[in-house]
Protein backbone atom coordinates (compact mmCIF):
# COMPACT_ATOMS: atom_id res chain seq x y z
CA UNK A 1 237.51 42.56 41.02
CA UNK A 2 237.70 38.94 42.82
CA UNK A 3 241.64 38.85 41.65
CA UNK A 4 242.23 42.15 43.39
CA UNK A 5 240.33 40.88 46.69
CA UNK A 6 242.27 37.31 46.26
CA UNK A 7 245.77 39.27 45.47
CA UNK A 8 245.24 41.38 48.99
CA UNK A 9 244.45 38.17 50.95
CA UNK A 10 247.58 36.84 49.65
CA UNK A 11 249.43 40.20 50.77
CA UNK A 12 248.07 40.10 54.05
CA UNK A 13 248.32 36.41 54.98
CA UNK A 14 252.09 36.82 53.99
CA UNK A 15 252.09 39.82 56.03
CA UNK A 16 250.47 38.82 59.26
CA UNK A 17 253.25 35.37 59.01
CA UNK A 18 255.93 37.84 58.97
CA UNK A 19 254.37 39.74 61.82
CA UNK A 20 254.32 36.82 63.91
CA UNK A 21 257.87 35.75 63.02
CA UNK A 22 259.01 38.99 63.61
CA UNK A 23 257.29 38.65 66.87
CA UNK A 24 258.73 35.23 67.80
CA UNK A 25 262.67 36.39 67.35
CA UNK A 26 262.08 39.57 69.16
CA UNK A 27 260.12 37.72 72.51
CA UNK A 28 263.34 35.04 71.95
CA UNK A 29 261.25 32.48 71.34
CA UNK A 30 262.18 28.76 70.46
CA UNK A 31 260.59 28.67 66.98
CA UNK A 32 262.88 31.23 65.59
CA UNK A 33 265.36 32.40 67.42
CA UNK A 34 267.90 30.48 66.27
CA UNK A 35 266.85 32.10 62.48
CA UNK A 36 268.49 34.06 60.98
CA UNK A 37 266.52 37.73 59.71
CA UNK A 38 266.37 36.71 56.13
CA UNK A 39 264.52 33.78 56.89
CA UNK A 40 262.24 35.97 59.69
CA UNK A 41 261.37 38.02 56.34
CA UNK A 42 260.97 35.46 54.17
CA UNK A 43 257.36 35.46 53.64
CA UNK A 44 257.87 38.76 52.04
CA UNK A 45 260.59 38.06 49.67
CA UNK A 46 259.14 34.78 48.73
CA UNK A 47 255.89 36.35 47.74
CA UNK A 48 257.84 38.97 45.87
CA UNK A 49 260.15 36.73 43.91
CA UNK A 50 256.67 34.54 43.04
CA UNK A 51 254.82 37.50 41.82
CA UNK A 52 257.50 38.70 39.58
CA UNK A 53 258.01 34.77 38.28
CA UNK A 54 254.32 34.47 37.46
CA UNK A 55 254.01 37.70 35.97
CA UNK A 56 257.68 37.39 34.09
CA UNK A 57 255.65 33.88 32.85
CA UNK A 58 252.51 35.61 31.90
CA UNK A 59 253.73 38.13 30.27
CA UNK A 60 255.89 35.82 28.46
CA UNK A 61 253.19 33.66 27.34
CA UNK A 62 251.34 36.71 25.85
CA UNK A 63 254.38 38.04 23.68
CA UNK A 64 254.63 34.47 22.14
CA UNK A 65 250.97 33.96 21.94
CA UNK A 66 251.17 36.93 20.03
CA UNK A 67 254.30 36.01 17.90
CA UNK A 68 252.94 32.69 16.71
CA UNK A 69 249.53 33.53 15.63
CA UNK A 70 249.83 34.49 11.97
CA UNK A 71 247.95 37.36 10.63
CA UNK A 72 244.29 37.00 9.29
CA UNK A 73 244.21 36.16 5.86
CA UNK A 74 242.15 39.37 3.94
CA UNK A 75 239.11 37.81 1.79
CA UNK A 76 239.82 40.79 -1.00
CA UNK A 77 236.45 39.53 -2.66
CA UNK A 78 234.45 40.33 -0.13
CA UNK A 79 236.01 44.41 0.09
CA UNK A 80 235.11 44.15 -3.81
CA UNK A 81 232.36 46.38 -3.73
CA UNK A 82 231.74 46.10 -7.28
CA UNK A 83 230.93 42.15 -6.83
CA UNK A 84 228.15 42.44 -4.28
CA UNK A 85 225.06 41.32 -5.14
């Protein structure tokens, strides 16, 4: 539950800094007007392009995680019903 409250402050900080870009090269303002739009948006796309990189990574970490752990070994003496005491 925290990483869902920690993932929307994220979103919404990125968010409100696009807002107020957004706002700065629409009022012609001297902090960005000289910017070009991509950069204007670029708290969006950045976040995007991190997300997809950390969960490309994660995800990727898992599938070999999962490729380099052998199987467990099967003690076949201990399913030997017969041998219990």
């Amino acid at each position: 539950m925290a990483l869902q409250e920690k993932n929307n402050d994220i979103v919404g900080f990125s968010a409100l800094i696009c807002l107020v870009l957004v706002g700065f090269k629409l009022a012609g303002s001297i902090i960005a007007v000289n910017w070009s739009w991509w950069w204007v948006f670029s708290p969006i796309w950045i976040y995007a392009i991190l997300s997809v990189v950390f969960y490309a990574l994660a995800a990727f970490h898992k599938f070999n995680k999962q490729i380099s752990t052998p199987p467990t070994r099967i003690d076949h003496n201990a399913l030997d019903l017969s041998k219990r005491p």
